[in-house]
C-alpha atoms as a PDB file:
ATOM      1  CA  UNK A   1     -28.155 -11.611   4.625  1.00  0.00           C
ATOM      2  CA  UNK A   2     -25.937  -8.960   3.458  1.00  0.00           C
ATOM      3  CA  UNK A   3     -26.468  -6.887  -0.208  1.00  0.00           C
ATOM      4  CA  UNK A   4     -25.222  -7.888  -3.166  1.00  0.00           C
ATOM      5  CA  UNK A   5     -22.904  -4.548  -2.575  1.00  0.00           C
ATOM      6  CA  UNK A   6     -21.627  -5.465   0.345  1.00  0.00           C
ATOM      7  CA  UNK A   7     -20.473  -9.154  -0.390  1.00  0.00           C
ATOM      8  CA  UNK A   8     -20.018 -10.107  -3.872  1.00  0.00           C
ATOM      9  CA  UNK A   9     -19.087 -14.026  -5.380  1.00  0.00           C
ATOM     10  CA  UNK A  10     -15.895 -13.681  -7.149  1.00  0.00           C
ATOM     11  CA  UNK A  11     -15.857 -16.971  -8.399  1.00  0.00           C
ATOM     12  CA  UNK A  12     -16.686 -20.338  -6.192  1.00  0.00           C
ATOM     13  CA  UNK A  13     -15.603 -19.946  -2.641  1.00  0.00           C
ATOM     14  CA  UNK A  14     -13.923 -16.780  -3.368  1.00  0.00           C
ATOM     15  CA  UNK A  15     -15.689 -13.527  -1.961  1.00  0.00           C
ATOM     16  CA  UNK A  16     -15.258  -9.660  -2.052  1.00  0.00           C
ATOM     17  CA  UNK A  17     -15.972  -7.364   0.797  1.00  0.00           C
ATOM     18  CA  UNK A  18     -16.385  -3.482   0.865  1.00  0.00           C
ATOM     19  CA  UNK A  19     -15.332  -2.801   4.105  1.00  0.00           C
ATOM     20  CA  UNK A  20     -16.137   0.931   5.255  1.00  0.00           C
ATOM     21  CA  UNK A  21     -13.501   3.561   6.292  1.00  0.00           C
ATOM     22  CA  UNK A  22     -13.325   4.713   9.915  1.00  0.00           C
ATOM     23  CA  UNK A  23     -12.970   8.715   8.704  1.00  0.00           C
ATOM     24  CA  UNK A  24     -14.868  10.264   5.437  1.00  0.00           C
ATOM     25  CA  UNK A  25     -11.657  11.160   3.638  1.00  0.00           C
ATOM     26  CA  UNK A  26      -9.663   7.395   3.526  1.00  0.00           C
ATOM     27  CA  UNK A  27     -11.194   4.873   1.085  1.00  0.00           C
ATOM     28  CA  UNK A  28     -13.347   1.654   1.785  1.00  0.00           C
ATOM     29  CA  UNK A  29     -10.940  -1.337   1.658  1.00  0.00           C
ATOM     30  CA  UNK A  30     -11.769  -4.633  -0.745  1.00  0.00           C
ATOM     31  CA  UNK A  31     -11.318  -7.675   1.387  1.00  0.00           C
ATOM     32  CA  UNK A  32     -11.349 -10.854  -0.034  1.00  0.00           C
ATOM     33  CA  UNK A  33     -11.827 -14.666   1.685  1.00  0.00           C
ATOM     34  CA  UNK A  34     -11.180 -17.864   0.095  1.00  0.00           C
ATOM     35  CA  UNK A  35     -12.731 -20.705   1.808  1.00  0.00           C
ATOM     36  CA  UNK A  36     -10.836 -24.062   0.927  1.00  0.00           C
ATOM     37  CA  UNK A  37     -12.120 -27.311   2.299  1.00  0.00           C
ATOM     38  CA  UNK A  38      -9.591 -26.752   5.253  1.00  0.00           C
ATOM     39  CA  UNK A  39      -9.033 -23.270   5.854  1.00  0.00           C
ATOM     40  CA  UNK A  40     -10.173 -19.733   5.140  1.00  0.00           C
ATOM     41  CA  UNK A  41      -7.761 -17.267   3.945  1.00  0.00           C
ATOM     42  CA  UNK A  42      -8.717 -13.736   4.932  1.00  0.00           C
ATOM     43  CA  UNK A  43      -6.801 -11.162   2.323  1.00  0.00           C
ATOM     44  CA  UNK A  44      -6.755  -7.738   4.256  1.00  0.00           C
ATOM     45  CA  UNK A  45      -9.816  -7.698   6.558  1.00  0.00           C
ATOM     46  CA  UNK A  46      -9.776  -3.888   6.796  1.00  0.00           C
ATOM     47  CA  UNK A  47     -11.142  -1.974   9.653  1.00  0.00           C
ATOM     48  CA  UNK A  48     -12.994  -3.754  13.130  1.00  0.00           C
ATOM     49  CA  UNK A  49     -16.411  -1.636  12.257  1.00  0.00           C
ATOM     50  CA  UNK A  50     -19.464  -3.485  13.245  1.00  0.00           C
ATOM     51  CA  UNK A  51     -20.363  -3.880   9.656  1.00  0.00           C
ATOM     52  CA  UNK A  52     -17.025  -5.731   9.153  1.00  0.00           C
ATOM     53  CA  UNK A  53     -17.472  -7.747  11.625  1.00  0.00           C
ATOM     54  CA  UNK A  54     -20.767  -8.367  10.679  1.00  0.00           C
ATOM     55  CA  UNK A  55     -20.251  -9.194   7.071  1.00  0.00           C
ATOM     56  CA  UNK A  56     -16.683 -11.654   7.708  1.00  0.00           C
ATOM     57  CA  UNK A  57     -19.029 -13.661  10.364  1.00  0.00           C
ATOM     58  CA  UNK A  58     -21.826 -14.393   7.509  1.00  0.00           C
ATOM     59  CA  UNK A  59     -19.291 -16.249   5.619  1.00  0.00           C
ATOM     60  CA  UNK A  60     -16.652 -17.621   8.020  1.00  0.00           C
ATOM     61  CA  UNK A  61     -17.351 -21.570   8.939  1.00  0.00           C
ATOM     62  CA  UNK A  62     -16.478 -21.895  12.911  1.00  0.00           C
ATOM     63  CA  UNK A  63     -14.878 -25.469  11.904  1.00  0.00           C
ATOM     64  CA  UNK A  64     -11.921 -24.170  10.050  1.00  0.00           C
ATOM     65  CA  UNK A  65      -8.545 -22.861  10.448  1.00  0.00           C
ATOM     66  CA  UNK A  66      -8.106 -19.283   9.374  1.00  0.00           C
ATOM     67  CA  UNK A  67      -5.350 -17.549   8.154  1.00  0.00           C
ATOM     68  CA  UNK A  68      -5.503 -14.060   7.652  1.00  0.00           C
ATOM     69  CA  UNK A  69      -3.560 -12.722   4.941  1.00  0.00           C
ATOM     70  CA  UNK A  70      -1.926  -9.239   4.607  1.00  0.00           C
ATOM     71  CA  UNK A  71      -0.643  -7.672   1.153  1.00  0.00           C
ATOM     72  CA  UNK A  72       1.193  -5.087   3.340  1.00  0.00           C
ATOM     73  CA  UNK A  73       1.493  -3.121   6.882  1.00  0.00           C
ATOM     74  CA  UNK A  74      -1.261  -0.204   6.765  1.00  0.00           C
ATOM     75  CA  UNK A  75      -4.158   0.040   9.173  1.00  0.00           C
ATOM     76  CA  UNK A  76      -6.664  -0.044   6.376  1.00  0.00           C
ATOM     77  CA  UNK A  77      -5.748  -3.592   5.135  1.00  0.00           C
ATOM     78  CA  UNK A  78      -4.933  -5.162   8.540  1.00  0.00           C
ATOM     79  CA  UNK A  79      -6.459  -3.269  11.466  1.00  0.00           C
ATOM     80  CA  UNK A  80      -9.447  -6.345  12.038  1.00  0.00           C
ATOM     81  CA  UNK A  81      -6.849  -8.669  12.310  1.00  0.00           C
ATOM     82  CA  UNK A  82      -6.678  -8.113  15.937  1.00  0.00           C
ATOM     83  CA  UNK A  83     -10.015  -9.472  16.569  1.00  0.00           C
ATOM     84  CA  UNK A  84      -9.955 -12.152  14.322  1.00  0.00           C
ATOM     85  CA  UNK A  85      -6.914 -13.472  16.135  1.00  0.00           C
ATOM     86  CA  UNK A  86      -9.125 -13.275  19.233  1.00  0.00           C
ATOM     87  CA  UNK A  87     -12.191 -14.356  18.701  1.00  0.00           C
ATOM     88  CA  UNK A  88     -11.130 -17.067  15.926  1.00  0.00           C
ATOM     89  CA  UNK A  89      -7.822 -17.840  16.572  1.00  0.00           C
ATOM     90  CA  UNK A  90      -6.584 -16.732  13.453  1.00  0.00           C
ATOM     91  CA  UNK A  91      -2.971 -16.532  12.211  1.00  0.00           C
ATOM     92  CA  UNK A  92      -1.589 -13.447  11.129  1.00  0.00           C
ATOM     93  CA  UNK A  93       0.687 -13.574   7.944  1.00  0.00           C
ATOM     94  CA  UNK A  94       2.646 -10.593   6.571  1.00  0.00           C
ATOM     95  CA  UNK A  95       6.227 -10.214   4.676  1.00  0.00           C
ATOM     96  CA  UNK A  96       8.771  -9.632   7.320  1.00  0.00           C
ATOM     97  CA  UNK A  97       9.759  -6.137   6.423  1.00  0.00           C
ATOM     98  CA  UNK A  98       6.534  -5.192   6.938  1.00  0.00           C
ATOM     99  CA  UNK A  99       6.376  -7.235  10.565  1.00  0.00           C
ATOM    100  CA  UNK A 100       7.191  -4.189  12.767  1.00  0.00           C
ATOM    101  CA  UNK A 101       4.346  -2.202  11.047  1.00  0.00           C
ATOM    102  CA  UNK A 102       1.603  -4.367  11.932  1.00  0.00           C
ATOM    103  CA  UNK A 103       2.873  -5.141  15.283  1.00  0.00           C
ATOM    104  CA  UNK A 104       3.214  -1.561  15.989  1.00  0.00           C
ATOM    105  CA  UNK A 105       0.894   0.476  13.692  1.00  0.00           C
ATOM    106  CA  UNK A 106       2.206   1.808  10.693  1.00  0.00           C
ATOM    107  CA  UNK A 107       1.915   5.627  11.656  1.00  0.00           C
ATOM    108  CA  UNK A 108       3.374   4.708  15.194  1.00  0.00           C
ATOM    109  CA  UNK A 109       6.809   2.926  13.589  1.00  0.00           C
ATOM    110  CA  UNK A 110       7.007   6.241  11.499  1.00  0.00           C
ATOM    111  CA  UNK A 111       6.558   8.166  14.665  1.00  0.00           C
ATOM    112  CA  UNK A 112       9.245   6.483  16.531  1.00  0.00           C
ATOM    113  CA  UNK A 113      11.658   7.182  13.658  1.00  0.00           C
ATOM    114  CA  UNK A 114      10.850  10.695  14.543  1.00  0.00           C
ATOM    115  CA  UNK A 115      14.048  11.927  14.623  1.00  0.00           C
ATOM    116  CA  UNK A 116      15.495  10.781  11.325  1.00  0.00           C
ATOM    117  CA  UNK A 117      11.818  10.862   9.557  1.00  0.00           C
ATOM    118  CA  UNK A 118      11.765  15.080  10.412  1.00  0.00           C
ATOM    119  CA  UNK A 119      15.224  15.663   9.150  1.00  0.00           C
ATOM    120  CA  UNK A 120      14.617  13.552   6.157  1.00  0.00           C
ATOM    121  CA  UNK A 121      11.738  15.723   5.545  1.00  0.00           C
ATOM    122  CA  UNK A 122      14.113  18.666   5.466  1.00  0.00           C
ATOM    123  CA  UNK A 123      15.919  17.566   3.048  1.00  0.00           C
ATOM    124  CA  UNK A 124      12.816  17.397   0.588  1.00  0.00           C
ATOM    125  CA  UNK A 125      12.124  21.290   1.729  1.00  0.00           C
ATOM    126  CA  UNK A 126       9.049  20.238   3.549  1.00  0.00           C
ATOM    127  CA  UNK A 127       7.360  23.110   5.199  1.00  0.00           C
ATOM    128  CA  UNK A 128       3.769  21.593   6.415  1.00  0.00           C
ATOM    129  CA  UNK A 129       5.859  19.155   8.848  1.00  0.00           C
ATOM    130  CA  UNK A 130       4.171  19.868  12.260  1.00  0.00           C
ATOM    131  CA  UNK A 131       0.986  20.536  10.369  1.00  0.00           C
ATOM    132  CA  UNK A 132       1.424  17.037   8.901  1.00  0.00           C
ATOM    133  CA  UNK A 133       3.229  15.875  12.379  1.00  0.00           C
ATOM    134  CA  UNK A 134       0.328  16.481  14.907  1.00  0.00           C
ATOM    135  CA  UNK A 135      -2.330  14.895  12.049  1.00  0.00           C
ATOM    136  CA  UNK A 136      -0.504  11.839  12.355  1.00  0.00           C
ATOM    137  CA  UNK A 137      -0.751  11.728  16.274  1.00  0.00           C
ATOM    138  CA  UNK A 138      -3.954  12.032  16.128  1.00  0.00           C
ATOM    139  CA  UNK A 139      -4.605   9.165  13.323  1.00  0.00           C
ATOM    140  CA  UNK A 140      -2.839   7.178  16.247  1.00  0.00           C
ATOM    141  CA  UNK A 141      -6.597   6.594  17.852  1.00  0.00           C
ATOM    142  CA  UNK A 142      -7.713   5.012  14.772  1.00  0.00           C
ATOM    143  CA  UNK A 143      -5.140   1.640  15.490  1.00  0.00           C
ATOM    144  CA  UNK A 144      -6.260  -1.042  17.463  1.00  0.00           C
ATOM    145  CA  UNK A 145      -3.804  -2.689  20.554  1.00  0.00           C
ATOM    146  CA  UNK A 146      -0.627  -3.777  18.956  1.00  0.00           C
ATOM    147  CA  UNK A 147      -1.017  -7.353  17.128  1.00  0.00           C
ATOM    148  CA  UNK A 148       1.583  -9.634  19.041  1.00  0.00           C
ATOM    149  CA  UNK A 149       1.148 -12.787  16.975  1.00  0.00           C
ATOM    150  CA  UNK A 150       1.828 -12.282  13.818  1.00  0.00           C
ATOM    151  CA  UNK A 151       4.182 -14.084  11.722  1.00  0.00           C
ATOM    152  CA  UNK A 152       6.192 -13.870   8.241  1.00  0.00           C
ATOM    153  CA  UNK A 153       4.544 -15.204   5.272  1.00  0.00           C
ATOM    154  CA  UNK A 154       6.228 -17.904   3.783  1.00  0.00           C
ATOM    155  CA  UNK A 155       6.507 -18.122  -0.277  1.00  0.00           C
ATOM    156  CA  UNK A 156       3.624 -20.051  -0.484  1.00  0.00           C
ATOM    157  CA  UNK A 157       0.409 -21.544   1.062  1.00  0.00           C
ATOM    158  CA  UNK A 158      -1.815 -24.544   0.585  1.00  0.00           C
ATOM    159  CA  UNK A 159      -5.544 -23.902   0.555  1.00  0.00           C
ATOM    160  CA  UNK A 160      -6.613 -26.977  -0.467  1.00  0.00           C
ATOM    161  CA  UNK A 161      -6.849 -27.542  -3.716  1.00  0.00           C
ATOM    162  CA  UNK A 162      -5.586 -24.459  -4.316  1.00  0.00           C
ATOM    163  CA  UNK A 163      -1.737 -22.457  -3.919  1.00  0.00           C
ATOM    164  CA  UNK A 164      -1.413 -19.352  -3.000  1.00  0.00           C
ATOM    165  CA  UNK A 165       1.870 -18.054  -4.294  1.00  0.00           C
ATOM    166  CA  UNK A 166       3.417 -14.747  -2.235  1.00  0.00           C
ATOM    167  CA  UNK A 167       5.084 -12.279  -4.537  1.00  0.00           C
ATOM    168  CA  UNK A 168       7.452 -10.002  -2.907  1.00  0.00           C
ATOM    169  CA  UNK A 169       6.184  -6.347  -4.436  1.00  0.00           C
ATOM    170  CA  UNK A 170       8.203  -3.463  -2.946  1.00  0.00           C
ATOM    171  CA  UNK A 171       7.751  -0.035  -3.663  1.00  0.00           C
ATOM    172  CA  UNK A 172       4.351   0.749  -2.100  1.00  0.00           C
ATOM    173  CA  UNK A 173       5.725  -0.437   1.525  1.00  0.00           C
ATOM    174  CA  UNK A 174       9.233  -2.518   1.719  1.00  0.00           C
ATOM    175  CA  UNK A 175       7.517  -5.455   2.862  1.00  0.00           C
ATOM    176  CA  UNK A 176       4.565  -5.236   0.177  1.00  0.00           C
ATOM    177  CA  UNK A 177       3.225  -8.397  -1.745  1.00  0.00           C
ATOM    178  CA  UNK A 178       0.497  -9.511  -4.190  1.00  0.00           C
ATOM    179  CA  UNK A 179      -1.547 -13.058  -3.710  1.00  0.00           C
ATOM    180  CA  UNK A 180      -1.347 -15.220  -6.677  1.00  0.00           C
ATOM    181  CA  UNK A 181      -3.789 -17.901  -7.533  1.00  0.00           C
ATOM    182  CA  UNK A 182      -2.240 -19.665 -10.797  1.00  0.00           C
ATOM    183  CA  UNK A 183      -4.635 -22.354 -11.025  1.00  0.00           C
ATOM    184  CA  UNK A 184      -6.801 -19.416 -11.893  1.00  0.00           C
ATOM    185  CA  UNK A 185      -4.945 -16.801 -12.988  1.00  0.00           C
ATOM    186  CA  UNK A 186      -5.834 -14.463  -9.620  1.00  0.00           C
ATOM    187  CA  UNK A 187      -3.322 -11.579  -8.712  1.00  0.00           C
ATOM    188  CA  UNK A 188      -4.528 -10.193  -5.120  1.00  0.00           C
ATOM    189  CA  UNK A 189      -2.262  -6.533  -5.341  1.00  0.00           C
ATOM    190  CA  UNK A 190      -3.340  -5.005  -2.466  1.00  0.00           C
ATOM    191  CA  UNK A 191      -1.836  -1.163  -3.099  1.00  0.00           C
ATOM    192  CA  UNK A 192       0.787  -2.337  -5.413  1.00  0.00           C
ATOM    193  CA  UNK A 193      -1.735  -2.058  -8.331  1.00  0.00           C
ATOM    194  CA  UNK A 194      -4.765  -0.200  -8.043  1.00  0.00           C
ATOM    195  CA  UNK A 195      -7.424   0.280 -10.609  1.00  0.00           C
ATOM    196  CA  UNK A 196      -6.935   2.623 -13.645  1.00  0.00           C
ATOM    197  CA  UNK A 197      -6.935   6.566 -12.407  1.00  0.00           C
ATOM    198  CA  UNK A 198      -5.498   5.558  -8.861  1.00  0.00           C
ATOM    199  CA  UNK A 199      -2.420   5.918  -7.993  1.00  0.00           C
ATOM    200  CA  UNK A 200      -0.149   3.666  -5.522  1.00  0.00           C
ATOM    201  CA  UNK A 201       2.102   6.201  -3.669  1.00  0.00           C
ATOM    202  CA  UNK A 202       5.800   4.908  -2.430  1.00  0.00           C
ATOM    203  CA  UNK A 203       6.710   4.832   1.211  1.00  0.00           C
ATOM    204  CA  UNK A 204      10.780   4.978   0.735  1.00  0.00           C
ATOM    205  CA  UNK A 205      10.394   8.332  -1.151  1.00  0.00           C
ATOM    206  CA  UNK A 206       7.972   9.495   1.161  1.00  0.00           C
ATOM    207  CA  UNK A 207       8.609   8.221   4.892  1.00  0.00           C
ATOM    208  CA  UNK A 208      12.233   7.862   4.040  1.00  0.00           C
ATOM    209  CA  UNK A 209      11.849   3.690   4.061  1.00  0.00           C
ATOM    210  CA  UNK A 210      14.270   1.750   2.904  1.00  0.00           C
ATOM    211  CA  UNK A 211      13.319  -1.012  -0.405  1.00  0.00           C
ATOM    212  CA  UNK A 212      10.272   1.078  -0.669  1.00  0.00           C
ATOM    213  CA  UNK A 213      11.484   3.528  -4.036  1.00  0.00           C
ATOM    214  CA  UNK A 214      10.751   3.614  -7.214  1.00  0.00           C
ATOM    215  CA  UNK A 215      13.509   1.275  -8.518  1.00  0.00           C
ATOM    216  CA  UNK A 216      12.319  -1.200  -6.172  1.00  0.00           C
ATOM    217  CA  UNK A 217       8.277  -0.336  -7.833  1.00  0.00           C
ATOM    218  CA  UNK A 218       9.376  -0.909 -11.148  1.00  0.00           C
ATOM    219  CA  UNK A 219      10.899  -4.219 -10.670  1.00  0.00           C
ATOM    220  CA  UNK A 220       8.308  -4.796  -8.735  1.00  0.00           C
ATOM    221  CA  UNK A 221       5.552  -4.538 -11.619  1.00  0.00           C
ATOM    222  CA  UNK A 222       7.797  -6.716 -13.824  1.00  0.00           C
ATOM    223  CA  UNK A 223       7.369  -9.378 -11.756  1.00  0.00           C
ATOM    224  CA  UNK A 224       3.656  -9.046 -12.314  1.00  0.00           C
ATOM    225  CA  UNK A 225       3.729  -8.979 -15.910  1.00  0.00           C
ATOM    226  CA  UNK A 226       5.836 -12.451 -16.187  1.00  0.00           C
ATOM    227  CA  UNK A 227       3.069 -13.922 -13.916  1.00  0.00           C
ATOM    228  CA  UNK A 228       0.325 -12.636 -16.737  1.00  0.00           C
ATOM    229  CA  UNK A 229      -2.681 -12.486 -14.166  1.00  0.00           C
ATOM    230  CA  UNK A 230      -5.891 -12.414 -15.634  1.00  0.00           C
ATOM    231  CA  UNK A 231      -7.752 -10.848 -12.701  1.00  0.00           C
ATOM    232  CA  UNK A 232      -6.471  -8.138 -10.549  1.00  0.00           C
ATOM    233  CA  UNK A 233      -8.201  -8.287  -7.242  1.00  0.00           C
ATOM    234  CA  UNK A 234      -7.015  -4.612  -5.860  1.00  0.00           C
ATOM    235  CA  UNK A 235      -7.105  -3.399  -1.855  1.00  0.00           C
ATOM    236  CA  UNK A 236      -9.494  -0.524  -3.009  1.00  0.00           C
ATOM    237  CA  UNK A 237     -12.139  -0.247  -5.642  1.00  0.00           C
ATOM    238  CA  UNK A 238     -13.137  -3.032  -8.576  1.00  0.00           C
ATOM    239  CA  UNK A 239     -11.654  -5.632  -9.899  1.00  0.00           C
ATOM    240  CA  UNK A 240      -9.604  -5.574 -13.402  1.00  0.00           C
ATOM    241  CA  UNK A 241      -8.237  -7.788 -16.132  1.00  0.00           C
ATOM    242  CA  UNK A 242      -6.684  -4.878 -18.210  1.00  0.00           C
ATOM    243  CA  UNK A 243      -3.015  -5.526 -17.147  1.00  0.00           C
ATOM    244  CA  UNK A 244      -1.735  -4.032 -20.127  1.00  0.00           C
ATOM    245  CA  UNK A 245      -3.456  -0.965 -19.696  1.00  0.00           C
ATOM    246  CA  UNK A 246      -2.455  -0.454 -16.310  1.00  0.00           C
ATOM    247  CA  UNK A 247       0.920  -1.169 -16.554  1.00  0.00           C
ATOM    248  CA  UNK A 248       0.925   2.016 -19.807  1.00  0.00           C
ATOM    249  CA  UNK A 249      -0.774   4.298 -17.506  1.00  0.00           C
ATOM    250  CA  UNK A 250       1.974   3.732 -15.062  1.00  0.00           C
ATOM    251  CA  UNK A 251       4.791   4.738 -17.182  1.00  0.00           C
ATOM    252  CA  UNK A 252       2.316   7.243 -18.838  1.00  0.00           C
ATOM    253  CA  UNK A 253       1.779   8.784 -15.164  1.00  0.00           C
ATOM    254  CA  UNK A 254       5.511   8.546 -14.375  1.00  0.00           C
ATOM    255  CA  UNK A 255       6.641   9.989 -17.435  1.00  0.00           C
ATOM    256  CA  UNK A 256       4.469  12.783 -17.325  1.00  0.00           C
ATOM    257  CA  UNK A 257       5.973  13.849 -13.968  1.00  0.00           C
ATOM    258  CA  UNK A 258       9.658  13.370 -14.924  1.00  0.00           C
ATOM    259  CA  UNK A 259       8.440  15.998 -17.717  1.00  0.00           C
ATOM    260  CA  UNK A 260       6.701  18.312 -15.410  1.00  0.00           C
ATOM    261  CA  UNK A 261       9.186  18.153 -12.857  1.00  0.00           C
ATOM    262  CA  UNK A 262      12.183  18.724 -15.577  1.00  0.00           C
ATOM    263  CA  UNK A 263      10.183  21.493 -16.608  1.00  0.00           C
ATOM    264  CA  UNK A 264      10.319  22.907 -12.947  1.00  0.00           C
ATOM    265  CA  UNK A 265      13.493  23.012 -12.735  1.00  0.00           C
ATOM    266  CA  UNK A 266      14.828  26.307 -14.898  1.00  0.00           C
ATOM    267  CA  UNK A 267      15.989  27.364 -11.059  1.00  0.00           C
ATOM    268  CA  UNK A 268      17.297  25.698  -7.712  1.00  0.00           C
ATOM    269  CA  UNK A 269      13.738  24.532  -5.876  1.00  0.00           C
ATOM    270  CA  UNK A 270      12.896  22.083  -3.694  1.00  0.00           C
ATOM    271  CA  UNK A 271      11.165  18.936  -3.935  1.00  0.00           C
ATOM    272  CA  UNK A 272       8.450  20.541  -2.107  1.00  0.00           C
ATOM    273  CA  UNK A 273       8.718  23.943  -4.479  1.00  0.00           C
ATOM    274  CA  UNK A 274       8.292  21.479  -6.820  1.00  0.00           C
ATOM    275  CA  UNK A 275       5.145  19.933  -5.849  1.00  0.00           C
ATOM    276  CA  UNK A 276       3.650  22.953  -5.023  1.00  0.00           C
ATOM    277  CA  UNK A 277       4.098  24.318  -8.526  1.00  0.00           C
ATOM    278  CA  UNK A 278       2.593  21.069 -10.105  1.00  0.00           C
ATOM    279  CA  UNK A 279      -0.363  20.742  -7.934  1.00  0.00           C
ATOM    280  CA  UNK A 280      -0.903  24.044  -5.819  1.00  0.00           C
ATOM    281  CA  UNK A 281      -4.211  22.986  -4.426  1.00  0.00           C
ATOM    282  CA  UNK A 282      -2.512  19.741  -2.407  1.00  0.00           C
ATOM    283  CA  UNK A 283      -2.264  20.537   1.501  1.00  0.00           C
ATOM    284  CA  UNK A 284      -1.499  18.456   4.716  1.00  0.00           C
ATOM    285  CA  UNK A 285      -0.621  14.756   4.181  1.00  0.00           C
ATOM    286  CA  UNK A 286      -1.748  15.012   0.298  1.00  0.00           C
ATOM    287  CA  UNK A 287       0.953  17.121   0.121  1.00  0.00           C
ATOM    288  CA  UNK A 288       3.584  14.897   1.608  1.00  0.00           C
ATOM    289  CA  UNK A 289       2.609  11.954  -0.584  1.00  0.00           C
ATOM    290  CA  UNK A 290       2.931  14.157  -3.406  1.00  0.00           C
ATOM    291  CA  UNK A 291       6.634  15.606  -2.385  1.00  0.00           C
ATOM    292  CA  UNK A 292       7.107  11.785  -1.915  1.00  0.00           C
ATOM    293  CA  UNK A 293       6.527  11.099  -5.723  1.00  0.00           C
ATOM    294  CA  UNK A 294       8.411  14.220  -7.024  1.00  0.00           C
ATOM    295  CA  UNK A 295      11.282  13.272  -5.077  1.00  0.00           C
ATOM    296  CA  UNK A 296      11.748  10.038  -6.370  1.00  0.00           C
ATOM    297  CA  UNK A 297      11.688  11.583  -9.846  1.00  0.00           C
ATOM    298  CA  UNK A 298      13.939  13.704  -9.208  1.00  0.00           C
ATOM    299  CA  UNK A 299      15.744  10.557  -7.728  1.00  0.00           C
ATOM    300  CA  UNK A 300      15.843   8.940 -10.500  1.00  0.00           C
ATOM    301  CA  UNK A 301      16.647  12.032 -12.824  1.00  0.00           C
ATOM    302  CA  UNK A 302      20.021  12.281 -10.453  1.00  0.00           C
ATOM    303  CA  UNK A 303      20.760   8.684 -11.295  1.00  0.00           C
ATOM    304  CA  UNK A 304      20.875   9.139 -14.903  1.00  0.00           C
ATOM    305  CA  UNK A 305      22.822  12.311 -14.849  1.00  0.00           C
ATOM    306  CA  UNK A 306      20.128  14.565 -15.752  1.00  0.00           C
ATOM    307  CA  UNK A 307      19.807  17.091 -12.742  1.00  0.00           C
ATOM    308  CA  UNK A 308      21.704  17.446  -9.775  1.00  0.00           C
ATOM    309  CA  UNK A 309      21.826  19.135  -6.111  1.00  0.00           C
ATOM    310  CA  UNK A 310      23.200  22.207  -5.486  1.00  0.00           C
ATOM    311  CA  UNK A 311      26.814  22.071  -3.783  1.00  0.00           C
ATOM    312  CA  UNK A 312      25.999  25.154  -1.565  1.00  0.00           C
ATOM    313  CA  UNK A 313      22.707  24.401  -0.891  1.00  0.00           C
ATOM    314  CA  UNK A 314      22.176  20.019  -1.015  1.00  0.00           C
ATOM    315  CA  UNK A 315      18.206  20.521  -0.583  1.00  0.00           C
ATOM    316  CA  UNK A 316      17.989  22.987  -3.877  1.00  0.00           C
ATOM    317  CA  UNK A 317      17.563  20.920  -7.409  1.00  0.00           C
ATOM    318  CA  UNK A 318      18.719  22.713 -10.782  1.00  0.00           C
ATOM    319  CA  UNK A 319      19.318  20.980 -14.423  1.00  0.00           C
ATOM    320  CA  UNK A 320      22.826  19.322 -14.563  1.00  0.00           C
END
C-alpha cells in the first residue's frame, strides 16, 4: 500500500494524490478521486508515470463507471487521461473552450497558432522568442497521442449522493473551471486558485488567448467568493480554507504590480522592458509568463485612461 504522502483521505471516499512531474523544474500535480456508489470521478489525473498509474489503480474499483474530470487543458492536469480512457473506459470531461487543448496538447494548439502567437509576441517587445520557441518544441515529447474522446462538461454531475457543480473560471485558460461539492462546501480550483505565495498566471495575456485576461480572472474569483467554499482543493500543493486571505493576496499581488509597473513607466518601454526591470533574473519561459502578467496590467491601466501606447511606436508604453 502506498504512503500516507502519496495518497491522503480527504474526507470519506474522497482522496488526494501527489502525482510526480515528468521534468525537475514543473511541479507535482494534486489529483483528487471521489468514489460514489456508482462512479469514480477522477479530478486531473496528472502525468502517465508508473507511480501514477500505480497509485490511481490502488483505489479505483473495476465495477464502476469513471469519469475523469479536468479543471482545464494543460498536460500536467490531464496527460493520464489517455490511458485511463484505455484501459478503463473512462470518459473524458473538460469545458469546451478548453476541448481543442486536450485533444491536441496544449503547447501543440499554441504552436499551430504560430503565426499570430509570434507576432503577438512582438507586440509585447519579446526578445527570447526562438529561445522560448524551440523550448516549447521540445516540451512536445512530454504529451501523450492526442485524446480523441473527450467531451464538454456539462454544468453539473451526479455522483451519487453527491453534485458536482462546474463553475466556469476563465482567466487561467478560457475554458478553465473549479469542482464544487456544496453538500460539503468543496471548491476543486485546479490553477484558478492556488495556495497562498503561488501565483496562477493568465493564458490570454500571455499566449494571446481569447476569455483568458485579467477581466475575465477577476470575475472569475467573484464567482468563488458567492459560492463561500470552505475547502480549496488546489491542482498543486495543500489544501486551504483561508478564502479570504487568498482572495487579499490577489489584489495585494496585483496591486503591487500596477504600482511597479506605473513606476516603470517615466519613458516609452516595452512590456518586456518592463518585466525585465521588475524581475531581471527571469529567463526563457519564466520570462514570458511574466511579460504575460505585466501586459495585462498595463492592459488594464489603458482601460482606465491611465497610460497609453505610443502613436509612432504602438509596442512602446509611456504615462498618459
Amino acid at each position: 500500500m502506498s504512503s500516507e504522502r502519496e495518497i491522503k483521505t480527504l474526507l470519506d471516499g474522497i482522496y488526494r494524490i501527489r502525482v510526480p512531474a515528468p521534468v525537475e523544474w514543473m511541479p507535482e500535480t494534486s489529483c483528487y478521486l471521489l468514489v460514489s456508489r456508482e462512479e469514480v470521478a477522477i479530478i486531473d489525473p496528472g502525468y502517465p508515470s508508473p507511480q501514477a498509474r500505480e497509485l490511481l489503480k490502488e483505489l479505483l474499483p473495476k465495477d464502476k463507471k469513471v469519469l475523469v474530470l479536468l479543471t482545464h487543458g494543460h498536460i500536467d492536469h490531464y496527460a493520464a487521461a489517455s490511458w485511463l480512457a484505455k484501459d478503463y473506459g473512462a470518459e473524458v470531461l473538460v469545458h469546451p473552450l478548453d476541448l481543442k487543448k486536450v485533444t491536441m496538447g496544449a503547447i501543440r494548439e499554441v504552436i499551430s497558432r504560430a503565426e499570430d502567437v509570434k507576432n503577438y509576441w512582438l507586440l509585447l517587445g519579446f526578445t527570447e522568442m526562438e529561445e522560448v520557441w524551440t523550448a516549447l518544441r521540445k516540451m512536445e515529447s512530454l504529451y501523450p497521442s492526442p485524446i480523441h474522446e473527450v467531451r464538454p462538461v456539462t454544468s453539473r454531475i451526479r455522483l451519487h449522493p453527491l453534485e458536482v457543480l462546474v463553475v466556469h473560471t476563465p482567466g487561467h485558460t478560457s475554458g478553465s473551471v473549479c469542482f464544487f461539492v456544496p453538500q460539503q462546501g468543496l471548491l476543486f480550483s485546479g490553477d484558478t486558485l492556488l495556495p497562498l505565495g503561488q501565483e496562477t498566471w493568465l493564458s490570454g495575456p500571455t499566449f494571446c488567448e481569447e476569455g483568458a485576461h485579467l477581466s475575465d480572472y477577476k470575475k472569475s474569483l467573484e464567482k468563488i467568493a458567492a459560492l463561500c467554499p470552505k475547502l480549496i482543493l488546489p491542482g498543486h500543493g495543500e489544501p486551504f480554507d483561508d478564502l479570504t486571505g487568498k482572495l487579499l493576496e490577489v489584489r495585494s499581488r496585483h496591486l503591487e504590480r500596477r504600482k511597479k509597473v506605473l513606476s516603470a513607466l517615466a519613458e516609452g518601454l516595452t512590456a518586456y522592458q518592463i518585466s525585465c526591470a521588475l524581475e531581471p533574473e527571469l529567463e526563457g519561459y519564466r520570462r514570458l509568463l511574466s511579460v504575460g502578467m505585466v501586459y495585462a496590467a498595463l492592459l488594464e491601466l489603458e482601460s482606465e485612461g491611465i497610460v497609453r501606447r505610443k502613436a509612432s511606436t504602438p509596442l512602446l508604453w509611456t504615462l498618459s
